[in-house]
Structure formats: structure tokens, C-alpha cells
C-alpha atoms as a PDB file:
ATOM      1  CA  UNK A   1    -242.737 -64.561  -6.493  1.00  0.00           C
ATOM      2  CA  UNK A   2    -243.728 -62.122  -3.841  1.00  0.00           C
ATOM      3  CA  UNK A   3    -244.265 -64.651  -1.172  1.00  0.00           C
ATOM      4  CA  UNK A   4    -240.842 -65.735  -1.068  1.00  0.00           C
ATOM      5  CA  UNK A   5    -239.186 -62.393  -0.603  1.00  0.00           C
ATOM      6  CA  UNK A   6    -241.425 -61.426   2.319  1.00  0.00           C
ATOM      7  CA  UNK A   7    -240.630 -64.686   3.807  1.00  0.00           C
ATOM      8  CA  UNK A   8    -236.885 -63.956   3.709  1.00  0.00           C
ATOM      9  CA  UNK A   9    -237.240 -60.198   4.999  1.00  0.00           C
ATOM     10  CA  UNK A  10    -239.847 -61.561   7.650  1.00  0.00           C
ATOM     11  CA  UNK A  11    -237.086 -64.479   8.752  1.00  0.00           C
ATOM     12  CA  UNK A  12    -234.267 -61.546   8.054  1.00  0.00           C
ATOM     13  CA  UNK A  13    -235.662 -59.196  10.505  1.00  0.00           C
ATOM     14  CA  UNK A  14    -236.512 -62.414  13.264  1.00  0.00           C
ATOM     15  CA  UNK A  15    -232.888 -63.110  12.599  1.00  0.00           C
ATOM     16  CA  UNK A  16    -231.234 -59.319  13.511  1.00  0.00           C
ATOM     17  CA  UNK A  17    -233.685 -59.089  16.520  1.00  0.00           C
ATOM     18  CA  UNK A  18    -232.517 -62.402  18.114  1.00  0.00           C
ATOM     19  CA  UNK A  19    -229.063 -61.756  17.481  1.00  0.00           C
ATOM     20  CA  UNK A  20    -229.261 -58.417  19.107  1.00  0.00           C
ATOM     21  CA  UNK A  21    -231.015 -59.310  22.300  1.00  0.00           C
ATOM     22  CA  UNK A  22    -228.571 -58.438  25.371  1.00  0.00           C
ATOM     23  CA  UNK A  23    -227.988 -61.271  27.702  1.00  0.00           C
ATOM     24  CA  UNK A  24    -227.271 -60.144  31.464  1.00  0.00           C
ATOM     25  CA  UNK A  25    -225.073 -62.826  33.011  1.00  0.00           C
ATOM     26  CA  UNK A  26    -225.169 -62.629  36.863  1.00  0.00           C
ATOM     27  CA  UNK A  27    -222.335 -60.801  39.359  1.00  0.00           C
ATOM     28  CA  UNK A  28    -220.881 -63.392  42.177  1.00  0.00           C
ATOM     29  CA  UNK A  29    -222.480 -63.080  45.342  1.00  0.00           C
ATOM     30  CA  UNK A  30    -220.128 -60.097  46.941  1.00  0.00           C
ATOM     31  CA  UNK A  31    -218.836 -58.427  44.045  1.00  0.00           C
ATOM     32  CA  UNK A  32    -220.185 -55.524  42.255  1.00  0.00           C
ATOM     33  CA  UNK A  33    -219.239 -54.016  38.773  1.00  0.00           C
ATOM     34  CA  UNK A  34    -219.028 -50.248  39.043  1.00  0.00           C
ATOM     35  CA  UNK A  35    -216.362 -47.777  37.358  1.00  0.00           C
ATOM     36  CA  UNK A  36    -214.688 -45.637  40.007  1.00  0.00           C
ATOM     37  CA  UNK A  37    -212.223 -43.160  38.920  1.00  0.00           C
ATOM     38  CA  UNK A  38    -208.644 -43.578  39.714  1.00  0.00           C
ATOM     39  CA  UNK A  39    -207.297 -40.524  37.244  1.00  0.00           C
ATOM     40  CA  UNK A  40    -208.322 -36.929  36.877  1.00  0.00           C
ATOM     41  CA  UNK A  41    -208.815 -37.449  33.267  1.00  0.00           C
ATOM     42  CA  UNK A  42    -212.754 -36.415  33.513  1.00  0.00           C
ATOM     43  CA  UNK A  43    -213.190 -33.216  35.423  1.00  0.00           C
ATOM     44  CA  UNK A  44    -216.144 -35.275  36.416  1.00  0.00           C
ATOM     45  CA  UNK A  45    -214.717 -38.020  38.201  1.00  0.00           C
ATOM     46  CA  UNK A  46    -214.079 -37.897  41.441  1.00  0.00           C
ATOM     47  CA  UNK A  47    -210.451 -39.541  42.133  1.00  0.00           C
ATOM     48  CA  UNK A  48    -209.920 -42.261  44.981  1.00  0.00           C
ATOM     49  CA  UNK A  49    -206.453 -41.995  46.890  1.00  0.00           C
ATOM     50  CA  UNK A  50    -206.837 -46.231  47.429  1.00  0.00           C
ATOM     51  CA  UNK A  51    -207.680 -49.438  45.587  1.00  0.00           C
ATOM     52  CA  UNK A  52    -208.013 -50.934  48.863  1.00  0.00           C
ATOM     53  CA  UNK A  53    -208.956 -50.094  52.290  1.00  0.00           C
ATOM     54  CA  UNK A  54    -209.593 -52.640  55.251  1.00  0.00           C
ATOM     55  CA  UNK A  55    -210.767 -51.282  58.491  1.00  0.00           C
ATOM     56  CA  UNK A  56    -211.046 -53.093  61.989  1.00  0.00           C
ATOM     57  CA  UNK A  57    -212.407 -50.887  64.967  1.00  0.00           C
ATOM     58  CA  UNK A  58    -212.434 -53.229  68.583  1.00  0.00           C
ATOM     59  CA  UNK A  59    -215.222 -50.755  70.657  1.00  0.00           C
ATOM     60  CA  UNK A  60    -214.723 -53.480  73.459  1.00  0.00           C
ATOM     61  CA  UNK A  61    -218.390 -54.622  74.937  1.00  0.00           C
ATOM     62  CA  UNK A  62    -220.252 -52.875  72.033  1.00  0.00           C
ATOM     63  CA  UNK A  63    -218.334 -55.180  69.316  1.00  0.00           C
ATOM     64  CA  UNK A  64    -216.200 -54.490  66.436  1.00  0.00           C
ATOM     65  CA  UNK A  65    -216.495 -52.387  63.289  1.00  0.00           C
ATOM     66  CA  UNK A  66    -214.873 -53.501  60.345  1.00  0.00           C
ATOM     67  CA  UNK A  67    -214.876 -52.555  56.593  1.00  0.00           C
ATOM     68  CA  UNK A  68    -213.044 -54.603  53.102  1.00  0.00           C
ATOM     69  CA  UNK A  69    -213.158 -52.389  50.089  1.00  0.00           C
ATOM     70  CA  UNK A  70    -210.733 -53.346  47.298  1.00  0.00           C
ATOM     71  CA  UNK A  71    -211.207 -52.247  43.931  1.00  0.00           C
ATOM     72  CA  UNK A  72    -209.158 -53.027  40.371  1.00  0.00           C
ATOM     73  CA  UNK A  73    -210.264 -51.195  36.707  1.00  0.00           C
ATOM     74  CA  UNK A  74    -212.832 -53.400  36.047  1.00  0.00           C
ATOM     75  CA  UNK A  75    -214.409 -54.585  40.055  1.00  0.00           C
ATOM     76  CA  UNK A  76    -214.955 -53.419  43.119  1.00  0.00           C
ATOM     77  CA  UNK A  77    -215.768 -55.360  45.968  1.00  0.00           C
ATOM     78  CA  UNK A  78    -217.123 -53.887  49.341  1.00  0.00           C
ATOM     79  CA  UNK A  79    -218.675 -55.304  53.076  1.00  0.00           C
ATOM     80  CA  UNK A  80    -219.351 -53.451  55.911  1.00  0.00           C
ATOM     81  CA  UNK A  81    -219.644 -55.271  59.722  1.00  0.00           C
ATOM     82  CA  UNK A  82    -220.974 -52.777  62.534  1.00  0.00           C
ATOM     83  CA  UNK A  83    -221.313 -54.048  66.117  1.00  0.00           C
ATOM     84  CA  UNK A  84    -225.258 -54.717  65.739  1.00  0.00           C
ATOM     85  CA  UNK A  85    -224.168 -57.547  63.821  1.00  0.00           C
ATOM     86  CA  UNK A  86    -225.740 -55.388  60.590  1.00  0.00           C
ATOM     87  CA  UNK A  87    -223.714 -56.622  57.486  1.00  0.00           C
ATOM     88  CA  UNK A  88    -223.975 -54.436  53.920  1.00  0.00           C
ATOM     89  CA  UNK A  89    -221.984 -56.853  51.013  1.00  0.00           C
ATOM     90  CA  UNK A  90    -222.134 -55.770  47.476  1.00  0.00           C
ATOM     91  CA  UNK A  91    -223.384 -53.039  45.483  1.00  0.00           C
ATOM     92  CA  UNK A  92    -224.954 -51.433  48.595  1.00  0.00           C
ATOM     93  CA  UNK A  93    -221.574 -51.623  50.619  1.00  0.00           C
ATOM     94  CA  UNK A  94    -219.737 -50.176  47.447  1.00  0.00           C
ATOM     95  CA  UNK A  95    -221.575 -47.212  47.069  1.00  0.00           C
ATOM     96  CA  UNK A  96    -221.940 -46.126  50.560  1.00  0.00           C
ATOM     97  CA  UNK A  97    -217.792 -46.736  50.979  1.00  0.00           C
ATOM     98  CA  UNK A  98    -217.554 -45.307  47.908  1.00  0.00           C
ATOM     99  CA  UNK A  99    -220.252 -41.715  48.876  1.00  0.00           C
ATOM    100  CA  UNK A 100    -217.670 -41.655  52.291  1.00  0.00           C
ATOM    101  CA  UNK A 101    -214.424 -42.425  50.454  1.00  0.00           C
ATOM    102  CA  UNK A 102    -214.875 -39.212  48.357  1.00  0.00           C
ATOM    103  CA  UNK A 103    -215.003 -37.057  51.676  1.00  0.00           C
ATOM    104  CA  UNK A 104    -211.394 -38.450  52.782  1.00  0.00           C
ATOM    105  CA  UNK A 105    -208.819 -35.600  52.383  1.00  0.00           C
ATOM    106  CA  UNK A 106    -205.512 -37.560  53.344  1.00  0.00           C
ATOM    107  CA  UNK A 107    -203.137 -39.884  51.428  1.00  0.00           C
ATOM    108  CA  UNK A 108    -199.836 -41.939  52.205  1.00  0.00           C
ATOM    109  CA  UNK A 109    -198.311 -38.544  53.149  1.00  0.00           C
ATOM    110  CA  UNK A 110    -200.685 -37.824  56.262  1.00  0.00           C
ATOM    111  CA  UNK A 111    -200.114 -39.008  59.635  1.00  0.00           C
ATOM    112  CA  UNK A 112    -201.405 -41.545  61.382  1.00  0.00           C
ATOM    113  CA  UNK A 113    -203.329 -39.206  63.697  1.00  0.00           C
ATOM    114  CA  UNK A 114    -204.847 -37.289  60.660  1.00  0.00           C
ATOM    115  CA  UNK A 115    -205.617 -40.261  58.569  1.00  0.00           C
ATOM    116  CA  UNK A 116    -207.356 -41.824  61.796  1.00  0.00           C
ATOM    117  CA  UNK A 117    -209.277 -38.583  62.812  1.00  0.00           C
ATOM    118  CA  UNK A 118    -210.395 -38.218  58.588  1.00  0.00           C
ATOM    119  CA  UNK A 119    -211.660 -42.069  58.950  1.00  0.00           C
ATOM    120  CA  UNK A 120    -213.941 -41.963  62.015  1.00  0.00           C
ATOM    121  CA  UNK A 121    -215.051 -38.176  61.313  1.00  0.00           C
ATOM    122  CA  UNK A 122    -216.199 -39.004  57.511  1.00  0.00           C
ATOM    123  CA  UNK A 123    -217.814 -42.536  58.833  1.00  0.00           C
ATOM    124  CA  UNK A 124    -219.112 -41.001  62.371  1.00  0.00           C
ATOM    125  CA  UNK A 125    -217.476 -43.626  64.499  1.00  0.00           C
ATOM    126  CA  UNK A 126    -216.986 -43.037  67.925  1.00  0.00           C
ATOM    127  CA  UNK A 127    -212.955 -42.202  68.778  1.00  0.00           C
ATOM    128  CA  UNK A 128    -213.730 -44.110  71.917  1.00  0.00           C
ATOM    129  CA  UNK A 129    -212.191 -47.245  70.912  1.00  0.00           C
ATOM    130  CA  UNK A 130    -210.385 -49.790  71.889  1.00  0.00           C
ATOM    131  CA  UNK A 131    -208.112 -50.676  68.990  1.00  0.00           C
ATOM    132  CA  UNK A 132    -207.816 -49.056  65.658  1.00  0.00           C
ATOM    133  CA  UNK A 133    -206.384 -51.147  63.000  1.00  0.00           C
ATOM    134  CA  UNK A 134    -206.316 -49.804  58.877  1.00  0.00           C
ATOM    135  CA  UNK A 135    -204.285 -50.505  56.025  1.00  0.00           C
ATOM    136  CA  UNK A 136    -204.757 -48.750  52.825  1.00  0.00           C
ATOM    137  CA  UNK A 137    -203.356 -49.093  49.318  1.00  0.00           C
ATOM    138  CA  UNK A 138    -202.886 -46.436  47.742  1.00  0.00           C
ATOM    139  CA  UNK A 139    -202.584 -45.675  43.905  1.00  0.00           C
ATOM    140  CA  UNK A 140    -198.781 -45.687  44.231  1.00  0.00           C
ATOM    141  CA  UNK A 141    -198.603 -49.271  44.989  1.00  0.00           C
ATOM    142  CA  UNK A 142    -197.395 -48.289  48.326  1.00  0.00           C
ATOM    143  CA  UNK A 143    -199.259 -50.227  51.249  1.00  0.00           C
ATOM    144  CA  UNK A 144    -199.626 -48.668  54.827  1.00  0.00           C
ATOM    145  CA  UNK A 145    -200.629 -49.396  57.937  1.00  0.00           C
ATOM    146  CA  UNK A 146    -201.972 -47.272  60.756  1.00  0.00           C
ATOM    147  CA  UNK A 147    -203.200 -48.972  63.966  1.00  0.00           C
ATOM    148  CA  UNK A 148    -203.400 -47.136  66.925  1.00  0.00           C
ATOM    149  CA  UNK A 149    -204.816 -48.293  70.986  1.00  0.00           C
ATOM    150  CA  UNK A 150    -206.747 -46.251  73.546  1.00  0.00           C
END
């Protein structure tokens, strides 16, 4: 009589441990699953002014610099081009826009020459550029443009 009740607890306990293994299912190449804060709802968050920011830099003979960052609730996706033909995609991209992003002070009220200076200052570009071309969309919905030559 005793063998039978071990055997179910033994197949019972099997049973819960199988069922509760966590199964990792893999990102697409490119993408990267991280919460970023959009609210001030935790004092600990820090808040993003944009869901999306795309940066193209022409430095003439040294090449171009360009940056995609677009995030939604639930994904962010991030790639970073610099002129030695270095390219960061991914989780890496993400949180090194993400470490600079937090350093920005303007939003869709700042001027072009302020939101231009805040962009090459926090990244430590050169200003000695050729063509500057950004658009940023900020939390508002509202999408805006800055581009600016030498």
C-alpha cells in the first residue's frame, strides 16, 4: 500500500518541476527587450523626452555618424554607425543611447541650436560637420525635425 503512494508523490513532484521550468525564447537579431521609463510614476525612473530618435551626422572625408533608437512599452530597438565603420545593434546600442539619452536636457520646446549643441555635447561629436540631420518623437506624438549645414 505504501509503494503506490510514494510512486504518485515521486511522479507528483516530477510533474510540478517540469511544469515550472522557464523556457527563454530568443530576441530577433536587432531588437532588445528592456523597460525604459516614459512617466514619472517611480521617483526611480528616469523619464525619456522621445520614443524615437534618428540621427545622421555627414563629417565629409571622415564618414558619417548615424544613430536609430525607437522604443514602444514593451521594445526598444537601437544601432549606432560611426565613421570607422564600428556598428553597435542591440542590447549594447540600447543601453549606451539609453546612459546618453538621460543626459539630454531639451524637448520639442528647444531650439534647433540648443537641441543640436545638447546632441553632440552629451555624445562628444565633433560640431565640425558637414550636415546635421535629426528627427525626434517625442512623448506628445509630435514629430520634429532639426537639420542644420556648416
Amino acid at each position: 500500500m505504501m509503494k503506490p503512494i510514494v510512486t504518485v508523490i515521486v511522479l507528483f513532484t516530477l510533474l510540478i518541476t517540469g511544469c515550472a521550468k522557464e523556457e527563454t525564447v530568443p530576441e530577433p537579431k536587432g531588437f532588445v527587450t528592456k523597460k525604459i521609463a516614459y512617466s514619472g510614476k517611480n521617483a526611480n525612473e528616469q523619464v525619456l523626452p522621445f520614443t524615437r530618435f534618428d540621427l545622421n551626422i555627414n563629417y565629409g572625408q571622415q564618414g558619417n555618424y548615424k544613430i536609430h533608437f525607437l522604443s514602444t512599452a514593451n521594445r526598444s530597438e537601437g544601432a549606432i554607425y560611426d565613421f570607422n565603420k564600428q556598428t553597435v545593434f542591440g542590447k549594447e546600442a540600447v543601453d549606451q543611447l539609453v546612459t546618453n539619452f538621460h543626459n539630454f536636457a531639451f524637448d520639442e520646446d528647444s531650439s534647433k541650436e540648443f537641441v543640436i549643441t545638447e546632441v553632440l555635447s552629451n555624445l562628444g561629436l565633433s560640431d565640425n560637420f558637414r550636415d546635421i540631420h535629426l528627427q525626434v518623437r517625442y512623448l506628445n506624438g509630435q514629430v520634429k525635425t532639426y537639420h542644420q549645414q556648416a
